[in-house]
Protein backbone atom coordinates (compact mmCIF):
# COMPACT_ATOMS: atom_id res chain seq x y z
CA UNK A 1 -8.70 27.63 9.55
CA UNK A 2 -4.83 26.51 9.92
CA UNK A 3 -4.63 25.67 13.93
CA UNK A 4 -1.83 24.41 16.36
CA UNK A 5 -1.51 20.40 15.79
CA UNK A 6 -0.88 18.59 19.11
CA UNK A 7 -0.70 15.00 18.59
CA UNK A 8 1.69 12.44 16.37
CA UNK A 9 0.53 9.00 15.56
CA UNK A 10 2.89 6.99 17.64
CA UNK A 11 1.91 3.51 16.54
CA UNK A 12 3.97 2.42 19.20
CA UNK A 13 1.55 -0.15 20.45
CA UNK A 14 2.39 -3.29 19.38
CA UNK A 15 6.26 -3.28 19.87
CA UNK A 16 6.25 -1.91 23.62
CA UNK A 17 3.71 -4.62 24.78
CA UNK A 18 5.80 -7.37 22.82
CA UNK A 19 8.16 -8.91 25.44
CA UNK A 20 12.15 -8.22 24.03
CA UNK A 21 13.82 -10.60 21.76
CA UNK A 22 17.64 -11.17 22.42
CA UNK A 23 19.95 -11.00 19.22
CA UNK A 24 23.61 -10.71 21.06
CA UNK A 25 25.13 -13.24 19.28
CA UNK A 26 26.23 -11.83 15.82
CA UNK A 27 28.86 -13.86 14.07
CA UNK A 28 30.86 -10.65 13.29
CA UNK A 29 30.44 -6.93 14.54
CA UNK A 30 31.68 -3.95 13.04
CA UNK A 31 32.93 -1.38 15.29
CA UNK A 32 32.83 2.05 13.81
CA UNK A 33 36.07 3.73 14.26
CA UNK A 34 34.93 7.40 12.81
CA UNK A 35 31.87 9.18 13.16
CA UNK A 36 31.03 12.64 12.11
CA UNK A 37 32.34 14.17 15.28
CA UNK A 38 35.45 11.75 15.15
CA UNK A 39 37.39 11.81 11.94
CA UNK A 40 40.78 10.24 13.08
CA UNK A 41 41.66 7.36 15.09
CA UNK A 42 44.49 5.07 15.95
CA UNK A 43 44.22 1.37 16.74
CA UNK A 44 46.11 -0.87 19.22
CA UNK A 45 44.96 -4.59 17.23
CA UNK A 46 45.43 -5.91 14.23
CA UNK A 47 44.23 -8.58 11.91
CA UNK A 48 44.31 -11.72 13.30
CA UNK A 49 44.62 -10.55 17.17
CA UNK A 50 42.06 -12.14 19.62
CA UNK A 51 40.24 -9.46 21.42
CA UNK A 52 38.09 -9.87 24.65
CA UNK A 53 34.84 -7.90 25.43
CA UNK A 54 34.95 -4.94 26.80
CA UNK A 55 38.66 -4.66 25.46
CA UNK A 56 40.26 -1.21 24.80
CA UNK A 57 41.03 -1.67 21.01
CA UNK A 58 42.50 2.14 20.07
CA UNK A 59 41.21 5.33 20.56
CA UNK A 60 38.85 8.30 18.49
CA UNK A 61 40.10 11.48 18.05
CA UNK A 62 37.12 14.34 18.35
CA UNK A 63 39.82 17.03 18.37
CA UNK A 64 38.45 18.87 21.80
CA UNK A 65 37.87 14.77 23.05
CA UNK A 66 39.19 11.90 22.68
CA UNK A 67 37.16 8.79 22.96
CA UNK A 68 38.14 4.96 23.92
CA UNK A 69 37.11 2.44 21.44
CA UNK A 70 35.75 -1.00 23.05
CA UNK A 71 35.07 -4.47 21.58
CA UNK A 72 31.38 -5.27 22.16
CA UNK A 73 32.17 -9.25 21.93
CA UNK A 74 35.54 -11.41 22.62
CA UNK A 75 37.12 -13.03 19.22
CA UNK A 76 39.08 -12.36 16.66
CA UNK A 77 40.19 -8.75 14.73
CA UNK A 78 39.57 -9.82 11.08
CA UNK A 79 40.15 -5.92 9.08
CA UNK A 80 38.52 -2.74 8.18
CA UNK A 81 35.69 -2.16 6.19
CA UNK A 82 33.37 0.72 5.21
CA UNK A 83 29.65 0.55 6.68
CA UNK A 84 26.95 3.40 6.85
CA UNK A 85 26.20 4.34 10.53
CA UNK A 86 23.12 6.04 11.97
CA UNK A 87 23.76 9.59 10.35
CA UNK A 88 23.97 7.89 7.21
CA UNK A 89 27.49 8.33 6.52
CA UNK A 90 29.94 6.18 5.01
CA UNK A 91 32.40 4.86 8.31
CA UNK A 92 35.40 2.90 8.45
CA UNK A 93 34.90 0.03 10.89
CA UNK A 94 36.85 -2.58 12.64
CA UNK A 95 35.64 -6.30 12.04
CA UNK A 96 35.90 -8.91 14.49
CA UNK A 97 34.31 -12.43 14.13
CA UNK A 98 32.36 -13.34 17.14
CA UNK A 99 33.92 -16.28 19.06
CA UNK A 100 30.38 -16.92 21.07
CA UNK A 101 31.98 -17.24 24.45
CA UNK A 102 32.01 -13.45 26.29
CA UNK A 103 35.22 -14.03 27.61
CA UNK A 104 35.58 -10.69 29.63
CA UNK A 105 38.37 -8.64 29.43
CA UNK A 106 40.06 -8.04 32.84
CA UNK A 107 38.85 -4.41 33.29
CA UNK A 108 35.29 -5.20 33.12
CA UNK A 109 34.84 -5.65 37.19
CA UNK A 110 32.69 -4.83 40.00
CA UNK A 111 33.07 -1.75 41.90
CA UNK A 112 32.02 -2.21 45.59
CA UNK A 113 29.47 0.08 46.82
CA UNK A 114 31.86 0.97 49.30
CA UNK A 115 33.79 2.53 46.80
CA UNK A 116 30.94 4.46 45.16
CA UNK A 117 29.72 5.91 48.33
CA UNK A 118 33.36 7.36 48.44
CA UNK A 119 33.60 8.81 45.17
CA UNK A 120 33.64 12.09 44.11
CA UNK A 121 32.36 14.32 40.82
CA UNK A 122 35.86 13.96 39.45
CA UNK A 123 36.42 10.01 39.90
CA UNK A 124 32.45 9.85 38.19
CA UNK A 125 33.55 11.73 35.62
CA UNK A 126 36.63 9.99 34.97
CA UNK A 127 34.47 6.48 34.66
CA UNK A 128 32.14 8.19 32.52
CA UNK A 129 35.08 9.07 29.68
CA UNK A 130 37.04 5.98 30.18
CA UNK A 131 33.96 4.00 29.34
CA UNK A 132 33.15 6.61 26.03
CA UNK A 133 29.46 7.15 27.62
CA UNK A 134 27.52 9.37 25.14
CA UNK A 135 23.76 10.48 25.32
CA UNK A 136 21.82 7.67 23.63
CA UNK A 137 18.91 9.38 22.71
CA UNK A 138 20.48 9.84 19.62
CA UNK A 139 22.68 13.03 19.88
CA UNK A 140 25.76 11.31 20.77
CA UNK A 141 27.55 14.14 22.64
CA UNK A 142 30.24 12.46 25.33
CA UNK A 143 27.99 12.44 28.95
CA UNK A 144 31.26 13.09 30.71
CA UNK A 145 31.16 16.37 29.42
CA UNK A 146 28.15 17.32 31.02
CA UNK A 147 29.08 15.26 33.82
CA UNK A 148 31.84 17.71 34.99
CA UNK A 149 29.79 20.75 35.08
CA UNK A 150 31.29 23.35 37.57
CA UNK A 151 27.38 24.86 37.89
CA UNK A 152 25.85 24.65 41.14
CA UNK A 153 22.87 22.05 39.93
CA UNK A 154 19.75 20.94 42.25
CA UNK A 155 17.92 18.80 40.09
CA UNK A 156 18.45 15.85 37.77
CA UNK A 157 15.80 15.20 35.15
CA UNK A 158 15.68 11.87 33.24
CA UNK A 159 14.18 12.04 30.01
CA UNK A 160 11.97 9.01 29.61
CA UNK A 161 9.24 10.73 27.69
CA UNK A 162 10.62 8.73 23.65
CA UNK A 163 7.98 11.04 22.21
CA UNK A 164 8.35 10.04 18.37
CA UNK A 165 6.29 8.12 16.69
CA UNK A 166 7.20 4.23 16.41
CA UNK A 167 9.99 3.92 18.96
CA UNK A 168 9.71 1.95 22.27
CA UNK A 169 13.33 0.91 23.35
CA UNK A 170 13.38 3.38 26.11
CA UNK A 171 10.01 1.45 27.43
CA UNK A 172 11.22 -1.65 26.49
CA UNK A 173 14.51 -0.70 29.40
CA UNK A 174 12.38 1.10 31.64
CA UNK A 175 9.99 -1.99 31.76
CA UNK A 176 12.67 -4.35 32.33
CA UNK A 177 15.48 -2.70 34.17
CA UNK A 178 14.07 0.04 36.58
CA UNK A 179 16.55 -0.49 39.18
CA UNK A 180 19.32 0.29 36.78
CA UNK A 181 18.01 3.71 36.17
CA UNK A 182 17.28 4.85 39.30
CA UNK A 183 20.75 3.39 40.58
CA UNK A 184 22.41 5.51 37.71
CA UNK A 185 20.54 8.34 38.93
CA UNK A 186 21.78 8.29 42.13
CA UNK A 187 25.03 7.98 41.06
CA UNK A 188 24.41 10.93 38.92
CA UNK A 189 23.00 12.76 41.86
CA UNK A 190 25.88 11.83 43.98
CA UNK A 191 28.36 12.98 41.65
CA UNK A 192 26.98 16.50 40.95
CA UNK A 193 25.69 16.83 44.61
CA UNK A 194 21.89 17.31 43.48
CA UNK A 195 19.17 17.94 46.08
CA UNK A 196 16.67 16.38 43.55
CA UNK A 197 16.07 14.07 41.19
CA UNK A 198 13.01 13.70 38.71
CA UNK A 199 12.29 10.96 36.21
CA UNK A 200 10.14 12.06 33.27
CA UNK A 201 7.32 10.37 31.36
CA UNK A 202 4.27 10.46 29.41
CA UNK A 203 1.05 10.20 31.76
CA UNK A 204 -0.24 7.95 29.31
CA UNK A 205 2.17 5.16 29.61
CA UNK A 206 0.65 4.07 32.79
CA UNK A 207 2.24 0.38 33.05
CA UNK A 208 5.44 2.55 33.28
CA UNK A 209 4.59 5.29 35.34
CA UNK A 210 2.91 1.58 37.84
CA UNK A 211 6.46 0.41 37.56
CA UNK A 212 8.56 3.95 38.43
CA UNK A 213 6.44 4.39 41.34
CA UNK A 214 6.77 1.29 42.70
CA UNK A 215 10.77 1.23 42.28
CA UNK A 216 11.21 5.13 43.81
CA UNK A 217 9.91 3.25 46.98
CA UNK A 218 12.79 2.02 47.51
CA UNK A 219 14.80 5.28 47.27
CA UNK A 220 12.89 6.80 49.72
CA UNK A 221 16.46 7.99 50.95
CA UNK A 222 16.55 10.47 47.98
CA UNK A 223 14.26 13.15 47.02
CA UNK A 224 13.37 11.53 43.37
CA UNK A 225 10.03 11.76 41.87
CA UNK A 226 8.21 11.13 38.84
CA UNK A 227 6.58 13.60 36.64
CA UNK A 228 3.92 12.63 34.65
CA UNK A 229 3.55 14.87 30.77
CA UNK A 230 1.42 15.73 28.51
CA UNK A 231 1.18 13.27 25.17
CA UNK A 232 2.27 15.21 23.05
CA UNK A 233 5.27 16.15 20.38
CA UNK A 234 8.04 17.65 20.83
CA UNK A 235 7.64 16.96 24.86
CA UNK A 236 10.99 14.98 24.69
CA UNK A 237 12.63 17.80 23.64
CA UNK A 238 14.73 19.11 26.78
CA UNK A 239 13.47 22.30 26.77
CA UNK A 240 9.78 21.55 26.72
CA UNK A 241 10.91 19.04 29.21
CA UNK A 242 12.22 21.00 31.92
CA UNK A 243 9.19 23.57 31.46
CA UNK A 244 6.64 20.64 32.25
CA UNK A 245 8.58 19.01 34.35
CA UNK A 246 9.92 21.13 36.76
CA UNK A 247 8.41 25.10 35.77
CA UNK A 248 11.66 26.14 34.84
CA UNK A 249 11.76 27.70 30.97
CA UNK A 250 15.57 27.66 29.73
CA UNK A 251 15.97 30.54 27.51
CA UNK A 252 17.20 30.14 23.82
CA UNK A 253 20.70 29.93 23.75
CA UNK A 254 20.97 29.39 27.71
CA UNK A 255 22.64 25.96 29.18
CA UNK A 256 20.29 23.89 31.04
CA UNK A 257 23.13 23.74 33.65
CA UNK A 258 23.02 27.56 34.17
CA UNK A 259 19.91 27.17 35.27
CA UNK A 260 20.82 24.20 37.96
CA UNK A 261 19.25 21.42 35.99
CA UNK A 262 21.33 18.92 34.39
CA UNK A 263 19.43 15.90 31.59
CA UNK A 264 20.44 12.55 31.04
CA UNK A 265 17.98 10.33 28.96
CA UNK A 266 16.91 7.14 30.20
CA UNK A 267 19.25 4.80 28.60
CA UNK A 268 21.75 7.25 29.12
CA UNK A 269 21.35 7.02 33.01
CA UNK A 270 21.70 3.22 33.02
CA UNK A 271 24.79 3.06 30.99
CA UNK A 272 26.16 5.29 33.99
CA UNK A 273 25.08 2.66 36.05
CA UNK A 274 27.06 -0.11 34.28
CA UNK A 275 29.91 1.59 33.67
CA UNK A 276 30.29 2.93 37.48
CA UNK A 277 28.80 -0.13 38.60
CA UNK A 278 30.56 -2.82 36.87
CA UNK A 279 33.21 -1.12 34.42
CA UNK A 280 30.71 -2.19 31.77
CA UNK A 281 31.12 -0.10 28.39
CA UNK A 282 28.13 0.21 26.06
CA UNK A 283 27.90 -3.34 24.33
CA UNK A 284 24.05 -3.61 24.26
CA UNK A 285 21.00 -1.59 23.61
CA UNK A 286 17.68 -1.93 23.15
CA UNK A 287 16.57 -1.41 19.40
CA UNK A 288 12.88 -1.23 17.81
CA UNK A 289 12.55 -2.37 14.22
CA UNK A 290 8.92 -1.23 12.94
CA UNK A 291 6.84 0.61 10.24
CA UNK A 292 4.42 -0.84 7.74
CA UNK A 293 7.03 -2.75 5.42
CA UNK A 294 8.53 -5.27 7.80
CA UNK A 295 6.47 -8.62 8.49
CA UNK A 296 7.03 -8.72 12.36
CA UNK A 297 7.96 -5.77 14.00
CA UNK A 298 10.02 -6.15 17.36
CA UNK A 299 11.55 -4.55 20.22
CA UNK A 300 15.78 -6.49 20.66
CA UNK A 301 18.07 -6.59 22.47
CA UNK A 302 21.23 -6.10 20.59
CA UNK A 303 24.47 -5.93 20.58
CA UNK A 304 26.36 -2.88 19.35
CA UNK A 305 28.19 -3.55 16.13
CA UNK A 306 25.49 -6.18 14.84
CA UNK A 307 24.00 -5.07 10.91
CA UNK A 308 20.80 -3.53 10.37
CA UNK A 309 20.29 -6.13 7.30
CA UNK A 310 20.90 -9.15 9.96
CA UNK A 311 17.97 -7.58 12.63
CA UNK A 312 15.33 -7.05 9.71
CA UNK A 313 16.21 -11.10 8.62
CA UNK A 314 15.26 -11.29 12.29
CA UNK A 315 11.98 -9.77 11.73
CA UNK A 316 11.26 -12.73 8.86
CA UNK A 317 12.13 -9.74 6.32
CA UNK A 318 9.56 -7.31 4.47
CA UNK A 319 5.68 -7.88 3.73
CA UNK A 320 5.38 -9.47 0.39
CA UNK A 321 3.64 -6.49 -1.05
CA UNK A 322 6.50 -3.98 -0.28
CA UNK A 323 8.01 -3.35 -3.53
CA UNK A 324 10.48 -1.25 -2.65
CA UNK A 325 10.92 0.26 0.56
CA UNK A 326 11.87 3.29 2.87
CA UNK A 327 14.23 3.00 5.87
CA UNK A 328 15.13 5.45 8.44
CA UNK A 329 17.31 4.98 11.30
CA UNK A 330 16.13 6.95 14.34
CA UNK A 331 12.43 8.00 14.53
CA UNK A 332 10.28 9.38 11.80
CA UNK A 333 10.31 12.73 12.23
CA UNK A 334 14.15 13.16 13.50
CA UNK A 335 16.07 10.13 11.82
CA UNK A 336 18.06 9.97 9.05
CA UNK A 337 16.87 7.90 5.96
CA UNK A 338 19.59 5.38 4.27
CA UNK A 339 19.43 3.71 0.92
CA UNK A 340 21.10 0.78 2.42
CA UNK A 341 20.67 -2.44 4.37
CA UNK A 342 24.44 -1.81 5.32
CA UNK A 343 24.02 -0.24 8.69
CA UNK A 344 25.96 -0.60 11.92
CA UNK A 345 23.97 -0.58 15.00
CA UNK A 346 25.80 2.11 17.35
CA UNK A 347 25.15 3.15 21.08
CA UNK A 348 23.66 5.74 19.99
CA UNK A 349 20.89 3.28 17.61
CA UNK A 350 17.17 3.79 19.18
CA UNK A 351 15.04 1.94 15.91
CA UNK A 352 15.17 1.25 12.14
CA UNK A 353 11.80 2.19 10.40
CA UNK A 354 10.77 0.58 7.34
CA UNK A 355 8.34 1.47 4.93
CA UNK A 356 6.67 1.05 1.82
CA UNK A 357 8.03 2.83 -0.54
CA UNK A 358 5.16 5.98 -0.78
CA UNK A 359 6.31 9.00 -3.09
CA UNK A 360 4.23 12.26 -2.14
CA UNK A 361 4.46 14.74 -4.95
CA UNK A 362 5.77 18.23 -3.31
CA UNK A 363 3.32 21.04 -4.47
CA UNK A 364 3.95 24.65 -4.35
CA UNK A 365 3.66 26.64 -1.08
CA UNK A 366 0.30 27.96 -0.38
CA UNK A 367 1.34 30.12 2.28
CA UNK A 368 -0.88 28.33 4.50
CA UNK A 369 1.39 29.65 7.89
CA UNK A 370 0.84 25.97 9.56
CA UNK A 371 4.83 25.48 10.03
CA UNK A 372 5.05 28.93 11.71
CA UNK A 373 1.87 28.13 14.20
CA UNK A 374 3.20 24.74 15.19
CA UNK A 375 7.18 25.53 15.30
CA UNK A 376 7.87 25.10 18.78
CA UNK A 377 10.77 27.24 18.79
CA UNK A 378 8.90 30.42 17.34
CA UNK A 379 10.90 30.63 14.32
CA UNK A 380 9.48 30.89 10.50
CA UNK A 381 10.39 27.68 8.50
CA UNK A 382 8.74 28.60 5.36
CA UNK A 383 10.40 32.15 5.31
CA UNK A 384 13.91 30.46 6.19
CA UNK A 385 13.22 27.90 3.49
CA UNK A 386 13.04 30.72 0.90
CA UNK A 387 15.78 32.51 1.99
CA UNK A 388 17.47 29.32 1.72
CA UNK A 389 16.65 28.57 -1.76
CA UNK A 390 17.77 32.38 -2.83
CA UNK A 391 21.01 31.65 -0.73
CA UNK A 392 20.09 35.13 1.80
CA UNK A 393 23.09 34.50 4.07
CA UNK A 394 21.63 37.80 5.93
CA UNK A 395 17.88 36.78 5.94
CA UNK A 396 19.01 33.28 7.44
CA UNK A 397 21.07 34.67 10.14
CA UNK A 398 17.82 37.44 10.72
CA UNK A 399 15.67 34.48 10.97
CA UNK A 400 17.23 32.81 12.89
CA UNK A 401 17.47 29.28 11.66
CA UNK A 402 19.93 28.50 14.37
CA UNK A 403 16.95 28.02 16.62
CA UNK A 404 15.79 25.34 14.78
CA UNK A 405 16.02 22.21 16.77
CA UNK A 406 15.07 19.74 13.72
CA UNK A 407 11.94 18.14 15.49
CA UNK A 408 10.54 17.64 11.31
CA UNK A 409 6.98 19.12 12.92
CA UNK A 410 7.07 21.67 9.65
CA UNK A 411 7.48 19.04 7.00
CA UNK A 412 4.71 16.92 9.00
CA UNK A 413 1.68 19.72 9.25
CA UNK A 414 2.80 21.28 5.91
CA UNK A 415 -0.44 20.76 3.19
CA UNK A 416 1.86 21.32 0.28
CA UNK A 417 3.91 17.62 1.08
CA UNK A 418 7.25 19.57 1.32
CA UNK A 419 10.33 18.69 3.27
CA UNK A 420 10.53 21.80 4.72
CA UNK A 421 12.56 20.47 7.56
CA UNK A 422 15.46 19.92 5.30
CA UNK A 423 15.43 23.26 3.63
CA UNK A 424 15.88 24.46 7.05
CA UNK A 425 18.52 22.13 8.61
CA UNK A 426 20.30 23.47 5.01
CA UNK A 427 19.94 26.93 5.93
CA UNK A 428 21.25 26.06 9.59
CA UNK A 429 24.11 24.31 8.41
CA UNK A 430 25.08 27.38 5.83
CA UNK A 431 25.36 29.66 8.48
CA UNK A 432 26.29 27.30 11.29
């Protein structure tokens, strides 16, 4: 009998209880100067300029945005080169050798909390674009944008549940920078006038939930608490977030915001806090390299711009039995798998997965109905998938496999080993 599936294998274990390794100190990063959302751009440097960090060095054009592009070390602007980013697309990217010394450039100072308690949604907002803040649990989309929602909102949730498998960089931040989250909270509270404020996380990662409680003491000023979830996938997922989280179910197709409840992720929330705080762009993250083909698997510190291919060295390389392996940048179920060592680490990085190389051979559908039971959007993958393969315009549209929210839960249950997620991200695009 084919029945619901409710847990993932996160294997999460040994990086999140491993303290953080630091790797800031490239000798060159590559800024990526196009991404799929920005195609154009226009630079203010050229070869051979010295550059500071946290220096304005041109500008992305995302046709309805624009976004600043920042150097995430000081040194020198050495040329262009092509690098895959974190969608696995081919980017152009601006190379500067690392001088070592973080010389600052004069922008990046600190705003007085005087000043903060003075500001309003539209000076927030402003911060939030200047500084190119996106969300960075992997979608990307410019936080500023949310940021200046006109909707009456009374609650903002922070989505600190990292719910696929293998990832722990959210812990990792959570565990060793609570007070920036729940002072980018505030700020986010402030800005959008919220009543409330909710932080949301597994119940089962106690030490964290120990170490949220103990830090909302001191913003007993605020009406923030923190809601413990069910372990289980997709509970990151917003929707499925606000419904545990605060009752509230967001209908398909219906803005969060509509509703009064407005999401930042976790790391999301404390790049707020830099950037209002101290003008700080997004030079750092934290980054989990794991799966079964790298030696030592570790949670880093690192600094945007640094290559994939330089972090796994870090990592003392792959296990000597790993032929040939697998990577995927992002988690397991949602990331995007690269046939290259060649990757930029962008904000928007959360982990590179390794594995050994493992080739399941895709059998025919046996109609077994498991990616229908466990979609958590109600659609029908397998029905989508076929309609795909036929190239039904009119069946896709009637099945609506604009639902889909890509969570990879149908290729995971499905018996027959096939990829059923990608027939229907396909089908999503056709008609998108």
């Amino acid at each position: 009998m084919i029945s619901k599936m409710r847990r993932v294998s996160d294997y999460k274990q040994l990086t999140k209880e491993l303290p953080h390794i630091r790797y800031v100190d490239p000798e060159k990063v590559y800024i990526n100067l196009t991404t799929s959302r920005c195609e154009e751009y226009q630079l203010n440097v050229e070869p051979g300029d010295t550059v500071r960090l946290g220096q304005i060095l041109g500008e992305k054009d995302g046709c309805f945005f624009k976004q600043p592009i920042y150097s995430t070390v000081s040194g020198t602007v050495e040329g262009i080169e092509k690098k895959v980013d974190g969608t696995g697309i081919e980017v152009e990217c601006l190379v500067i050798r690392n001088d070592f010394k973080d010389t600052y450039d004069s922008s990046i100072t600190d705003r007085p909390d005087s000043v903060i308690d003075q500001m309003t949604q539209d000076d927030f907002v402003e911060i939030v674009r200047e500084k190119a803040l996106v969300g960075l649990g992997g979608s990307g989309f410019p936080s500023y944008v949310k940021l200046a929602t006109e909707e009456t909102i009374h609650t903002v949730v922070i989505n600190a549940v990292e719910c696929e498998p293998y990832l722990s960089s959210d812990y990792r931040l959570i565990h060793d920078q609570p007070d920036q989250i729940f002072q980018g909270l505030s700020y986010v509270m402030k800005a959008v006038k919220a009543e409330r404020g909710v932080i949301a996380v597994k119940k089962t990662k106690k030490e964290l939930i120990n170490i949220l409680e103990r830090e909302v003491k001191r913003y007993d000023h605020l009406d923030i608490r923190i809601a413990k979830l069910g372990d289980y996938y997709p509970q990151g997922w917003e929707i499925e977030t606000y419904k545990n989280a605060l009752g509230i179910k967001v209908p398909s197709g219906v803005l969060p915001t509509k509703l009064g409840i407005l999401g930042f992720n976790v790391s999301t929330c404390a790049s707020i806090y830099d950037a209002v705080k101290h003008n700080m762009p997004i030079t750092k993250r934290y980054l989990t390299i794991n799966g079964d083909a790298v030696k030592f698997p570790q949670s880093i510190r690192v600094r945007v711009g640094t290559l994939v291919k330089d972090l796994i060295k870090l990592c003392d390389g792959f296990t000597d039995d790993a032929e040939q392996v697998e990577m995927i940048i992002g988690g397991p179920m949602m990331g995007q798998a690269v046939d290259t060592q060649e990757v930029i680490v962008t904000p928007t990085t959360t982990s590179v997965l390794v594995f050994k190389s493992i080739t399941d051979k895709e059998e025919p559908c046996v109609r077994c109905g498991s990616c229908v039971i466990n979609c958590p959007v109600h659609i029908q993958p397998v029905n989508i998938m076929s309609a795909y393969k036929r190239n039904d315009t009119v069946s896709m549209k009637q099945l609506e496999a604009d639902k889909c929210i890509e969570c990879g839960l149908c290729a995971y249950v499905c018996t027959s080993k096939i990829h059923v997620t990608d027939y229907v991200r396909k089908a999503k695009a056709s008609i998108g």
